[in-house]
Structure formats: C-alpha cells, structure tokens
N, C-alpha and C. Protein backbone atom coordinates (compact mmCIF):
# COMPACT_ATOMS: atom_id res chain seq x y z
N UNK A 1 42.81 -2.34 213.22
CA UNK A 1 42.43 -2.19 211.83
C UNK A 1 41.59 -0.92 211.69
N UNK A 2 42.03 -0.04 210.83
CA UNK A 2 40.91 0.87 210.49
C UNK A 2 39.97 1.08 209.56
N UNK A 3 38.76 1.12 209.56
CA UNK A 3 37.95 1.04 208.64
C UNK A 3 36.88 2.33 208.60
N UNK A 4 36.63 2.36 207.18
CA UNK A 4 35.89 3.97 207.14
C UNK A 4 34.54 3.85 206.67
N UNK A 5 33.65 4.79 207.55
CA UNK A 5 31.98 4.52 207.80
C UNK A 5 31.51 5.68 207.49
N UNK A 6 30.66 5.55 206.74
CA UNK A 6 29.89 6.70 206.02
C UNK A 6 29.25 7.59 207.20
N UNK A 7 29.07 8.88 207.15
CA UNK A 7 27.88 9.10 208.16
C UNK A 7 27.21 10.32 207.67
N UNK A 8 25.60 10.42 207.95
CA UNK A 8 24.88 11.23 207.67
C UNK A 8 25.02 12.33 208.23
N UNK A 9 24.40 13.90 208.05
CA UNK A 9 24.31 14.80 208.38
C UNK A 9 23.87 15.04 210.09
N UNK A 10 22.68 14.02 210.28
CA UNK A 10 22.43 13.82 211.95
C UNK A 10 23.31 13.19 212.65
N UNK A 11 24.14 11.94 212.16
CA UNK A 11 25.46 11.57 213.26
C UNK A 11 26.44 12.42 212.97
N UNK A 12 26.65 13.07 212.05
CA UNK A 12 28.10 14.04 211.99
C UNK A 12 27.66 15.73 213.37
N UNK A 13 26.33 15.75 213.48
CA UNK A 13 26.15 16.83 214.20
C UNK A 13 26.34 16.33 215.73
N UNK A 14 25.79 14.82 215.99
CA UNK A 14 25.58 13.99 217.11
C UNK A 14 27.28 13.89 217.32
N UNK A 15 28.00 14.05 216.58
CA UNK A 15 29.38 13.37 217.03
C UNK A 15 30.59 14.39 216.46
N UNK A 16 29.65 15.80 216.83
CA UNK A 16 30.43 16.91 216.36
C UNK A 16 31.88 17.15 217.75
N UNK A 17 31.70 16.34 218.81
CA UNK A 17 32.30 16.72 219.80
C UNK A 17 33.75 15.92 219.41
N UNK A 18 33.58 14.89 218.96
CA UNK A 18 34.83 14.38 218.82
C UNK A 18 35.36 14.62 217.62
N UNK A 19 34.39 15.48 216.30
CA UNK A 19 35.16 15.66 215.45
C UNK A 19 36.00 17.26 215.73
N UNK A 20 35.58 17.85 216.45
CA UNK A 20 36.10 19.13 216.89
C UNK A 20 37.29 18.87 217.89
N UNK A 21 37.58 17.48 218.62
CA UNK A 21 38.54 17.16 219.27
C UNK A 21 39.82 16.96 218.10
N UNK A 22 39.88 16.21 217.33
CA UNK A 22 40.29 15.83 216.11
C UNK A 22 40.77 16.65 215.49
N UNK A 23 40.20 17.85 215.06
CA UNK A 23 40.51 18.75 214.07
C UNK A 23 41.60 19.84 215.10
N UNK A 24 41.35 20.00 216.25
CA UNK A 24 41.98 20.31 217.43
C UNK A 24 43.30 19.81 217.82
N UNK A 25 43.49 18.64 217.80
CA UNK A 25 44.34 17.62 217.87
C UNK A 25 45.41 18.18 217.19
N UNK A 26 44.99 17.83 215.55
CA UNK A 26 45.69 17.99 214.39
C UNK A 26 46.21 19.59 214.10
N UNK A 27 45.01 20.42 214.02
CA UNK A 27 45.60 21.90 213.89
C UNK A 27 46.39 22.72 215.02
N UNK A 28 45.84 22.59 216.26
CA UNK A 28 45.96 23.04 217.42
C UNK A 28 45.69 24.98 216.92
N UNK A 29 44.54 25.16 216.72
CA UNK A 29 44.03 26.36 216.59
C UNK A 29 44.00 26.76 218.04
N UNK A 30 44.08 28.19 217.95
CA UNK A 30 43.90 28.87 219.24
C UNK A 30 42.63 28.63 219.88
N UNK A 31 42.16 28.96 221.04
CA UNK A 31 41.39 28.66 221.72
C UNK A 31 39.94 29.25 221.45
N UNK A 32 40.47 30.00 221.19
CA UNK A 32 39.10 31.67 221.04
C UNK A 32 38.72 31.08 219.64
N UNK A 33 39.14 29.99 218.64
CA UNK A 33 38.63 29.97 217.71
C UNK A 33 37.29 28.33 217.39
N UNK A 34 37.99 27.89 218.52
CA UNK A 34 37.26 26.31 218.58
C UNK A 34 35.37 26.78 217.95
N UNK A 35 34.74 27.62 219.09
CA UNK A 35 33.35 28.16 219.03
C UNK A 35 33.10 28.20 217.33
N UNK A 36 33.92 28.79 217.17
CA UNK A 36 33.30 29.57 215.73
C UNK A 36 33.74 28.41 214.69
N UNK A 37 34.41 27.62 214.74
CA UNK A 37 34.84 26.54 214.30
C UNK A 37 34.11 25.39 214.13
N UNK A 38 33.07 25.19 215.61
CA UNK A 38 32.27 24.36 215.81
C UNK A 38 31.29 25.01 214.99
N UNK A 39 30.78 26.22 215.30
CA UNK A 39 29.49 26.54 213.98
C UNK A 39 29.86 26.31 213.00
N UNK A 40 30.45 26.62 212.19
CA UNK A 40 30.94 26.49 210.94
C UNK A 40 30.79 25.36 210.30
N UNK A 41 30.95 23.74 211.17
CA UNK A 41 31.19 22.72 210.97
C UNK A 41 29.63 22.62 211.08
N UNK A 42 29.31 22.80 211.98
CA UNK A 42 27.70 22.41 212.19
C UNK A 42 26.81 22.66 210.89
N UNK A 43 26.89 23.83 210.49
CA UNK A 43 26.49 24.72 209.56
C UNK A 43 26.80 23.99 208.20
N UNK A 44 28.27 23.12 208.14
CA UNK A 44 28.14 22.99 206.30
C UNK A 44 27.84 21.22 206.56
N UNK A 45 26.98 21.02 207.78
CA UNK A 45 26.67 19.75 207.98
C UNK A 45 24.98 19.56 206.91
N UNK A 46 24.56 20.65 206.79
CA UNK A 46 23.36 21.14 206.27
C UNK A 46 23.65 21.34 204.91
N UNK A 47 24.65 21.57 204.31
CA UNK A 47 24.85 21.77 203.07
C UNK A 47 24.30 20.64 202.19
N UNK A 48 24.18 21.18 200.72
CA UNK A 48 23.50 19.69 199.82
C UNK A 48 24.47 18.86 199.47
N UNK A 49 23.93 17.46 199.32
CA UNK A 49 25.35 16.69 198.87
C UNK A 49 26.55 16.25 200.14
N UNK A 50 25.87 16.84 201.44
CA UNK A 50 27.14 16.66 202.39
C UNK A 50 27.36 15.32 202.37
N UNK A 51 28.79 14.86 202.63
CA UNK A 51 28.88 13.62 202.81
C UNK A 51 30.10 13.26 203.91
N UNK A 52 30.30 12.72 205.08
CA UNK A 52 31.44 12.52 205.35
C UNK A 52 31.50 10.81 205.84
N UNK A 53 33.39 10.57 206.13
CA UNK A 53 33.75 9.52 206.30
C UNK A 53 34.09 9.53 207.80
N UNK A 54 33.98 8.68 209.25
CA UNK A 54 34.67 8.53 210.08
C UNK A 54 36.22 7.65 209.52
N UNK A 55 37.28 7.67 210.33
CA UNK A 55 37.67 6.75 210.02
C UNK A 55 38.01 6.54 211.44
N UNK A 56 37.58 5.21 211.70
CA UNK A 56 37.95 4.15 212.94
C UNK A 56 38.80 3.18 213.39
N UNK A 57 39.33 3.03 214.22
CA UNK A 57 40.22 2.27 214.91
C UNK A 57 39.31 0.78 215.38
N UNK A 58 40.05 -0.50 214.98
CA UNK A 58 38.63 -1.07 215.61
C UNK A 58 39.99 -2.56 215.77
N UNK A 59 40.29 -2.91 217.16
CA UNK A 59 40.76 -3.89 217.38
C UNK A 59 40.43 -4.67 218.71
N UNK A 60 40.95 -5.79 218.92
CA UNK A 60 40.42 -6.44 219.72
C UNK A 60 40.37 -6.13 221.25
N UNK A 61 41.14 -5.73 221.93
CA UNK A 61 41.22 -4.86 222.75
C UNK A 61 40.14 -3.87 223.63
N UNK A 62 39.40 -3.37 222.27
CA UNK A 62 38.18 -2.47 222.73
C UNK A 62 37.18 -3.36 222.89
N UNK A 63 37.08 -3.01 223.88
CA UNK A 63 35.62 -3.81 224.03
C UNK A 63 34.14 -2.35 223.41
N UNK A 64 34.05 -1.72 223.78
CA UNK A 64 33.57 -0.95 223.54
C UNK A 64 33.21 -0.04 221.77
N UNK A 65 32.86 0.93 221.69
CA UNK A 65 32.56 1.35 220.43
C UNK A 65 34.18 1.43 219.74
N UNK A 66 34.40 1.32 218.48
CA UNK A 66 35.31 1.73 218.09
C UNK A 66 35.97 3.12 218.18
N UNK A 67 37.17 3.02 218.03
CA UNK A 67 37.39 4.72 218.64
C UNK A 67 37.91 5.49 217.15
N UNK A 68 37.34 6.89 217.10
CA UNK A 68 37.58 7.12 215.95
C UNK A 68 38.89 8.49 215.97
N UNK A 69 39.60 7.74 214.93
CA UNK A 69 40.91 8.80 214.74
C UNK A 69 41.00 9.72 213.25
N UNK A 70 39.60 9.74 212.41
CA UNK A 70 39.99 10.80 211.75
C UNK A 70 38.55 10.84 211.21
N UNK A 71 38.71 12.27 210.36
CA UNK A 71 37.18 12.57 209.98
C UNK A 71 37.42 12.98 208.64
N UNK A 72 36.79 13.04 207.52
CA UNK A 72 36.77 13.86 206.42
C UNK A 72 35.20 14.30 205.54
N UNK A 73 34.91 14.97 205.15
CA UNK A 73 33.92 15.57 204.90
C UNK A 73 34.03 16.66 203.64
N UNK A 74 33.10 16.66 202.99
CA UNK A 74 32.32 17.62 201.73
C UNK A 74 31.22 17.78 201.61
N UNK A 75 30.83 18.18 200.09
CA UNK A 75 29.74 18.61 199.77
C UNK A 75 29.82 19.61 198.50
N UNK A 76 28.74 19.49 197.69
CA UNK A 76 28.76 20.01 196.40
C UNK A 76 28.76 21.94 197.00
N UNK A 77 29.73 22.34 196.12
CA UNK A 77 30.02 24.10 196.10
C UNK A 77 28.83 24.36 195.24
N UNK A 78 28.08 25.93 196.02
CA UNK A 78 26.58 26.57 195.39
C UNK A 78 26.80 27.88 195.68
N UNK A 79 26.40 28.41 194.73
CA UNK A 79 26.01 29.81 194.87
C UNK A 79 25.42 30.24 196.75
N UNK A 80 26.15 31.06 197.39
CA UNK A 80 25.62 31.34 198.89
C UNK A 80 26.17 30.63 199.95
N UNK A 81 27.45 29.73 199.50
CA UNK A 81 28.25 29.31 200.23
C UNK A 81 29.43 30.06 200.40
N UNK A 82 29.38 30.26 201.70
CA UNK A 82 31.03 31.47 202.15
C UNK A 82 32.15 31.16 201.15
N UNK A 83 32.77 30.16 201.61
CA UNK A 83 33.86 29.45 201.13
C UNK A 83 33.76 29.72 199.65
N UNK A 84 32.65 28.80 198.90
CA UNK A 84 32.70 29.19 197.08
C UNK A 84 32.10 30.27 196.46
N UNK A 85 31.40 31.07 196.97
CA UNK A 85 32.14 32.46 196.57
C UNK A 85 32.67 32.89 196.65
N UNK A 86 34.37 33.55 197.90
CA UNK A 86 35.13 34.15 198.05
C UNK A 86 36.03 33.11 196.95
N UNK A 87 36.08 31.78 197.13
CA UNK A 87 37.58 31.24 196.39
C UNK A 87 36.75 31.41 194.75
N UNK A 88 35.43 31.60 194.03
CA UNK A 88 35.14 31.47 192.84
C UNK A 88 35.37 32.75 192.53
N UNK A 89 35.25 34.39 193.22
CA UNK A 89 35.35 35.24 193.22
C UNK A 89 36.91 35.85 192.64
N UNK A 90 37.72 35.03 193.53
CA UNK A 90 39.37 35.34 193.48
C UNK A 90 39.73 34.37 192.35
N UNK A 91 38.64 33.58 191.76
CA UNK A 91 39.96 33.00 190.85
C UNK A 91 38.95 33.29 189.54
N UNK A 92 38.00 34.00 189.40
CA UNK A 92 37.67 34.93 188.14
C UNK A 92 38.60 35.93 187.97
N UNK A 93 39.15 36.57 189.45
CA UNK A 93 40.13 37.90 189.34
C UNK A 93 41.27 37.36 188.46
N UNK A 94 41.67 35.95 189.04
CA UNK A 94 42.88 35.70 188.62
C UNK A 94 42.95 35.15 187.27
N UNK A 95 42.14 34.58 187.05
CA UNK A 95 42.03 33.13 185.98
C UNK A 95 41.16 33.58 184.97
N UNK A 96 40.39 34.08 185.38
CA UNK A 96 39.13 34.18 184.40
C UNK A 96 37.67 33.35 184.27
N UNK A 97 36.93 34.06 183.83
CA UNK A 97 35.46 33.25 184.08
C UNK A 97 35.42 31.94 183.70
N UNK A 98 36.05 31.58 182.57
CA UNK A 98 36.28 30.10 182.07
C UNK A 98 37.09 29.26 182.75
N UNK A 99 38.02 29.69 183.31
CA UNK A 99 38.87 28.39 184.42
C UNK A 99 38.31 28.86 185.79
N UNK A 100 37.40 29.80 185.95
CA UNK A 100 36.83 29.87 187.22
C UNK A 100 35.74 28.51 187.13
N UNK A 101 34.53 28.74 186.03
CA UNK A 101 33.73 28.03 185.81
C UNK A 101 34.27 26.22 185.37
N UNK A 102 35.16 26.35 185.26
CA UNK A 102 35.91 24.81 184.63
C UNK A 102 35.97 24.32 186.38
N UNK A 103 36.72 24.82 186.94
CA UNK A 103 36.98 24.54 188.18
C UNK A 103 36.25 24.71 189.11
N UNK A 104 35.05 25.54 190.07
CA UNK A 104 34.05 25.75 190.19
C UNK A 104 32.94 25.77 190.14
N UNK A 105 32.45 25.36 188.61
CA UNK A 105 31.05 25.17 188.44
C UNK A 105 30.04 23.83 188.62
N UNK A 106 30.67 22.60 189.25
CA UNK A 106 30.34 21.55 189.19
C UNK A 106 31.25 20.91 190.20
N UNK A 107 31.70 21.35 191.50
CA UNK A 107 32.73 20.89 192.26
C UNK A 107 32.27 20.06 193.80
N UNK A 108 32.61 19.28 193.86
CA UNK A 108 32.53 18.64 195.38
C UNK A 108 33.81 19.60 196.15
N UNK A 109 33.57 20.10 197.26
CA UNK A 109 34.25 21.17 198.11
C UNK A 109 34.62 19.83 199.62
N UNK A 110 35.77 19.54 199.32
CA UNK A 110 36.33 19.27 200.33
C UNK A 110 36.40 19.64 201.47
N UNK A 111 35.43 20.23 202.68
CA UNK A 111 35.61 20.55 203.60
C UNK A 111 37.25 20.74 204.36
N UNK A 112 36.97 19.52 205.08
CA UNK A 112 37.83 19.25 206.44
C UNK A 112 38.26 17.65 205.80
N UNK A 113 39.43 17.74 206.18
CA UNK A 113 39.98 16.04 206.49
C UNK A 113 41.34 16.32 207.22
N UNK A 114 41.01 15.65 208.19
CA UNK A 114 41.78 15.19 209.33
C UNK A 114 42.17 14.07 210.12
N UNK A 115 43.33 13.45 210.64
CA UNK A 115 43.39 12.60 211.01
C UNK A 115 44.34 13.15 212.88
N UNK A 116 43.92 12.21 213.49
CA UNK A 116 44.40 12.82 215.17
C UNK A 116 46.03 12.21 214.87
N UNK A 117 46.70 13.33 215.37
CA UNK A 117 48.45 13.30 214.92
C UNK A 117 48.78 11.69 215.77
N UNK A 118 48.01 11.37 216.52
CA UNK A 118 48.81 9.69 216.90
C UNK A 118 48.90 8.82 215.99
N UNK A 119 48.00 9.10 214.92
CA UNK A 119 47.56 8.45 213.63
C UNK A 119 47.73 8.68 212.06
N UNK A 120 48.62 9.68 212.49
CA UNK A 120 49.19 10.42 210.94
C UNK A 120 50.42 9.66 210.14
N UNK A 121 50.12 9.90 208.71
CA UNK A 121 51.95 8.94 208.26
C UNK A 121 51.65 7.67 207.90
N UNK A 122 50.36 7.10 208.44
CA UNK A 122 49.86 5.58 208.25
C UNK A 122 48.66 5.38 206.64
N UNK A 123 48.42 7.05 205.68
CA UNK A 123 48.05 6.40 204.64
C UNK A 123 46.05 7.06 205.22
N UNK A 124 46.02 7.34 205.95
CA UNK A 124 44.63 7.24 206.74
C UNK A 124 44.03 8.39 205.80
N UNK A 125 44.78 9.39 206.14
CA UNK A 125 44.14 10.58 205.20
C UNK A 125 43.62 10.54 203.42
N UNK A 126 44.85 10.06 202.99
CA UNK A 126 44.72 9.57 201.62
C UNK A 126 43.70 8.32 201.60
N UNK A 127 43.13 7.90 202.07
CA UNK A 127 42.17 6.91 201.77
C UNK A 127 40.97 7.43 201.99
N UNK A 128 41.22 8.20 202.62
CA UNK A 128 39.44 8.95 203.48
C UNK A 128 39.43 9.63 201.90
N UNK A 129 40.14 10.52 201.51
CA UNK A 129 39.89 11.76 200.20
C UNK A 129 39.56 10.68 198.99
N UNK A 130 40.05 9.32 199.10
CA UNK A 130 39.80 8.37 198.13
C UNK A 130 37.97 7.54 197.93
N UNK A 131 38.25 7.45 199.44
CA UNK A 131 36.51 7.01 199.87
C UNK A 131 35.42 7.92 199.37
N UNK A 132 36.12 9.63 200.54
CA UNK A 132 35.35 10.67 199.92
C UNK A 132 34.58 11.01 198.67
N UNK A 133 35.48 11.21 197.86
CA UNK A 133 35.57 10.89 196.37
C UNK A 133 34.99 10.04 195.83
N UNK A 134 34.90 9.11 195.89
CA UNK A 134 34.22 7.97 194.95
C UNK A 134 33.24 8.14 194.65
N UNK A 135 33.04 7.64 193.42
CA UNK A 135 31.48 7.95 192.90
C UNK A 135 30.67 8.95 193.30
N UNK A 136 31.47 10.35 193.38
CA UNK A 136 30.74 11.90 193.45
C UNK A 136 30.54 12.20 192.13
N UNK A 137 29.10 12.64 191.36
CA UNK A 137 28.97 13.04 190.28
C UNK A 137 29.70 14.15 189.97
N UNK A 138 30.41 15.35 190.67
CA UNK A 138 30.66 16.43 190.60
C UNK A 138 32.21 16.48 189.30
N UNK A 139 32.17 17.21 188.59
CA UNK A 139 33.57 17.22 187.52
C UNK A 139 34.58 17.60 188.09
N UNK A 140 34.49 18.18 190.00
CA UNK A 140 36.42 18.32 190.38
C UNK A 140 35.82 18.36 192.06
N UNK A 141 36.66 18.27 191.92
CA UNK A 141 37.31 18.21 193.49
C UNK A 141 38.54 19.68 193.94
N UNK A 142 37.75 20.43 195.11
CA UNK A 142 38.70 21.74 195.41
C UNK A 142 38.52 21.91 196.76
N UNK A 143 39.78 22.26 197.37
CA UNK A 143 39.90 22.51 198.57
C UNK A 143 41.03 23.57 199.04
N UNK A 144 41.15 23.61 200.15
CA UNK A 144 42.26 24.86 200.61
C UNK A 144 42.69 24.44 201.74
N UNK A 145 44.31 24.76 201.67
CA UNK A 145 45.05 24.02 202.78
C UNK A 145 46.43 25.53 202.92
N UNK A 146 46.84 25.36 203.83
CA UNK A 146 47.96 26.61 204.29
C UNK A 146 48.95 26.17 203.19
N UNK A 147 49.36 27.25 202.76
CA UNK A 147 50.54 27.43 201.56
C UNK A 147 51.88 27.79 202.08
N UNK A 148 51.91 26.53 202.48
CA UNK A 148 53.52 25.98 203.34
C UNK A 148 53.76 24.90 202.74
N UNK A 149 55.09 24.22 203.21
CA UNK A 149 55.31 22.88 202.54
C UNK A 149 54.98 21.67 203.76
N UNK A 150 53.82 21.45 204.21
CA UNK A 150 52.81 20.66 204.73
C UNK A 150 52.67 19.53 204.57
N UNK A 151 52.86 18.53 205.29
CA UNK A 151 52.71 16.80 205.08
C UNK A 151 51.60 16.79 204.07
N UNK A 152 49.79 17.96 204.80
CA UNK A 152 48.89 17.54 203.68
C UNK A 152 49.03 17.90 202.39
N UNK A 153 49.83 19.55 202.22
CA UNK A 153 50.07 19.72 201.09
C UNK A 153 50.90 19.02 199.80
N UNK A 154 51.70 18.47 200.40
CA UNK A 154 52.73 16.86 199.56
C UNK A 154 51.26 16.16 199.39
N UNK A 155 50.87 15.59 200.36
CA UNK A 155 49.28 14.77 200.06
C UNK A 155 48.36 15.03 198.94
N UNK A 156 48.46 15.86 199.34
CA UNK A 156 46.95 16.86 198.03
C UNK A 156 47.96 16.71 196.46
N UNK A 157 49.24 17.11 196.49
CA UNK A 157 49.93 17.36 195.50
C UNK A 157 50.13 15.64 194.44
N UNK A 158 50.68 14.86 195.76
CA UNK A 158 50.90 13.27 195.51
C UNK A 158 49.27 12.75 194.95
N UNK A 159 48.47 13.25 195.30
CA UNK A 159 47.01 12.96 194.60
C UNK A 159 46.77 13.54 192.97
N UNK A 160 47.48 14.59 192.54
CA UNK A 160 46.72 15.17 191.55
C UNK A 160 46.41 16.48 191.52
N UNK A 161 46.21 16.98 192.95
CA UNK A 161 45.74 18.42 192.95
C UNK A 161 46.64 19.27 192.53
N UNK A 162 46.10 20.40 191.79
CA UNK A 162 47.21 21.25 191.51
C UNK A 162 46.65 22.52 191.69
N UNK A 163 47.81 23.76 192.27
CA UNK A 163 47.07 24.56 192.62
C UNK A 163 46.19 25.72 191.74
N UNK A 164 44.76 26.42 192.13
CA UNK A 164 44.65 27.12 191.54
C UNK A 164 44.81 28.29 191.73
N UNK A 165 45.35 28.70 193.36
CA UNK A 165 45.49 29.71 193.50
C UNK A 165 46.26 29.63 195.21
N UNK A 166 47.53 30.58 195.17
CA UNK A 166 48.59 30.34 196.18
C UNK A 166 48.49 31.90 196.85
N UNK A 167 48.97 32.09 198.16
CA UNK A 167 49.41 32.81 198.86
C UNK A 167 47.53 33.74 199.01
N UNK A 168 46.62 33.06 199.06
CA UNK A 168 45.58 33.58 199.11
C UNK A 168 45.40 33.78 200.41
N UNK A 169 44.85 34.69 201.18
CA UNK A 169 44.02 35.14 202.33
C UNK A 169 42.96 35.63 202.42
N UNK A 170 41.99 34.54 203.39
CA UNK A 170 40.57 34.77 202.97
C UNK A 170 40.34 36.03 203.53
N UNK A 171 38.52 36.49 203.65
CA UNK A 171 38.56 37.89 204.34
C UNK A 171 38.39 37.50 205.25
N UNK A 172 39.19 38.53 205.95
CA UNK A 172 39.17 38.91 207.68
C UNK A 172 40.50 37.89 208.30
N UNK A 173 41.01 37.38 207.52
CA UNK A 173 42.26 36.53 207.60
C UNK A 173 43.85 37.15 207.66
N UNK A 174 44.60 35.97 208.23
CA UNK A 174 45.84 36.65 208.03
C UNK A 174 46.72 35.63 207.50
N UNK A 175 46.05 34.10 207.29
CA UNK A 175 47.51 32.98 207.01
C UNK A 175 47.10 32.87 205.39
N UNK A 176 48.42 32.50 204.84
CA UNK A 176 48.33 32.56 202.87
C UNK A 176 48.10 30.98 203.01
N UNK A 177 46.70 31.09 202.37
CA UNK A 177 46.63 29.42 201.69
C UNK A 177 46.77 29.38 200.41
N UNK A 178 46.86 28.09 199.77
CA UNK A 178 46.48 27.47 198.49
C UNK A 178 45.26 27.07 198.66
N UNK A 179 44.04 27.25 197.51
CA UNK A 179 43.28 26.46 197.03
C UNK A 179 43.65 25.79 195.71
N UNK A 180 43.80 24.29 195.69
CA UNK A 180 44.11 23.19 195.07
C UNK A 180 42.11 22.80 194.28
N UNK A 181 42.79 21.81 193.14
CA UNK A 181 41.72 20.90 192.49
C UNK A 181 42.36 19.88 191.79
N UNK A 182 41.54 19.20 191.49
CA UNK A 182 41.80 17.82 190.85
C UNK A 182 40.54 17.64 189.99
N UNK A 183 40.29 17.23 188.69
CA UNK A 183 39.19 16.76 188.33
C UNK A 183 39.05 15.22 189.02
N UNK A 184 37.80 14.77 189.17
CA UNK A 184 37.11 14.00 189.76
C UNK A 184 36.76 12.59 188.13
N UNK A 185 36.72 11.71 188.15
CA UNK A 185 37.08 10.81 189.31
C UNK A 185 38.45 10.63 189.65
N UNK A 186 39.01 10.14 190.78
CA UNK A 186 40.02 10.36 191.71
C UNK A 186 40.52 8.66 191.04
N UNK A 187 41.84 8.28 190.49
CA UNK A 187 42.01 7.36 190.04
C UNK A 187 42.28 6.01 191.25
N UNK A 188 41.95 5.02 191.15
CA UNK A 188 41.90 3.39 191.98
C UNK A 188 43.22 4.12 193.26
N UNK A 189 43.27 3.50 194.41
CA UNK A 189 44.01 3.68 195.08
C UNK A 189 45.24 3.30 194.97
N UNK A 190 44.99 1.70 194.07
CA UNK A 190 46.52 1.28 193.75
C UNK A 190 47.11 1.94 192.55
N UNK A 191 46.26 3.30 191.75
CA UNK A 191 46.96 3.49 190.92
C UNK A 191 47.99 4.56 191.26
C-alpha cells in the first residue's frame, strides 16, 4: 500500500540521499550533474512555504521502515529565486506583464516530483501533485518539464496544466522545456 507523508524542511535535507537516488532513478542525469543537483535541492529545501510529500511503500513483508518510492516537493515563487525569475522574466517577453503577473505573482512552484521507474504507471505521481496541492493558498500552480511528448507531460496536461511557455531553454542550458500552470485549487481526485 502506498501512502503519502508530509515532511519538513529538516527530514527532506536528512533524507536528501534517497531523494537524489529517486530523481536519479527516474531521470538518469549524467553523472557530473548529481553534485549540483544535490545543492540545488538542498537549497530550495530553505525556501518559504516549502512543502514536500514522501510517497511510501508500506506492506507486510517489511519489517523495517517503509521504503520510499517517490518524492514531490514545492514552495511559494519570490522575487530572488533562480527558477522564478528567469521563467517570470521570459514570459513578460512573451506574454506580457499581465499574464506574467496572473501566472506568477501568487504561485506555488512545483519543484521536483518523481516517482522511482519500478513504480511508475500506478497513479503515484498524480496523487503526490494532488496532496501537494491541497489547500495551498497560492492562485496557480507552475512548473517545467522537457518539451517532448513525456508520460509526465500527458500527466501535467491530463491535470489541467496548460502551457505557458514551450521550447524554452534555461540559461546555460541546452534541452527545450515547457513551463506549464494550472490555477490552484487542483479539483477532488475523483473529479
């Protein structure tokens, strides 16, 4: 059975090892990038508003701690955050200050959500972004995922998100993402 557990900023840093296994798992990023990957994560563990979900495996079998097969994580977008200034930046270029600020100015920033590929296809992901979500005061929800046709990208799409901006490359980058949004609240799971 899997079930999903809130965790604070001090166990998400305490149990950064297995969420960096995870995200590893799932992306299979090059090697030279894990380091900088792990800061990064560490780093928006500190952000305001952070919030993330484990999601756990928990059956009879284990005797031991439950074992966890996916992670997801946010936090409210601010002025001096990498991420929401470069994507608030590019979509004033594109959009304009008013659908920058519609979309941007009040947003929970989706980090990371991931689930370890033994565990993908089972619904895991879409429930974590559902958990995530819940009862965040923030007016949207935005994130960025590779602008391919992607199991998560069907995901994000099958949710609501729509994109605000495609074939983007951040700086110092070379792969075209989408950054996607959804206004917030995120409707019942059975809906």
């Amino acid at each position: 059975m899997i079930e999903f557990r809130g965790a604070g900023p001090a166990e998400f840093a305490e149990r950064l090892d297995t969420v960096i296994g995870i995200y590893t798992a799932a992306m299979r990023p090059p090697a030279e990038q894990i380091a900088g990957r792990t800061t990064i994560m560490r780093n928006h563990g500190t952000y305001p508003y952070f919030q993330c979900y484990f999601a756990e495996l928990h059956d009879s079998l284990r005797t031991a701690s439950p074992l966890v097969v996916g992670f997801a994580y946010g936090f409210r977008g601010a002025p001096g955050q990498w991420w929401h200034e470069v994507v608030l930046r590019a979509l004033r270029e594109r959009a304009g200050d008013e659908a920058a600020e519609a979309w941007m100015g009040h947003a929970f920033e989706l980090a990371e959500i991931h689930v370890h590929p033994d565990y993908q296809g089972k619904g895991i992901g879409r429930a974590m972004i559902t958990t995530l979500c819940a009862g965040r005061p923030e007016r949207t929800a935005v994130l960025s995922t590779h602008d391919r046709p992607t199991a998560a990208r069907h995901l994000y799409a099958s949710m609501g998100f729509t994109d605000l901006l495609t074939g983007f490359v951040f700086p110092g980058g070379h792969e075209a993402y989408a950054i996607a949004a959804r206004p917030l609240p995120l409707p019942p799971p059975s809906a």
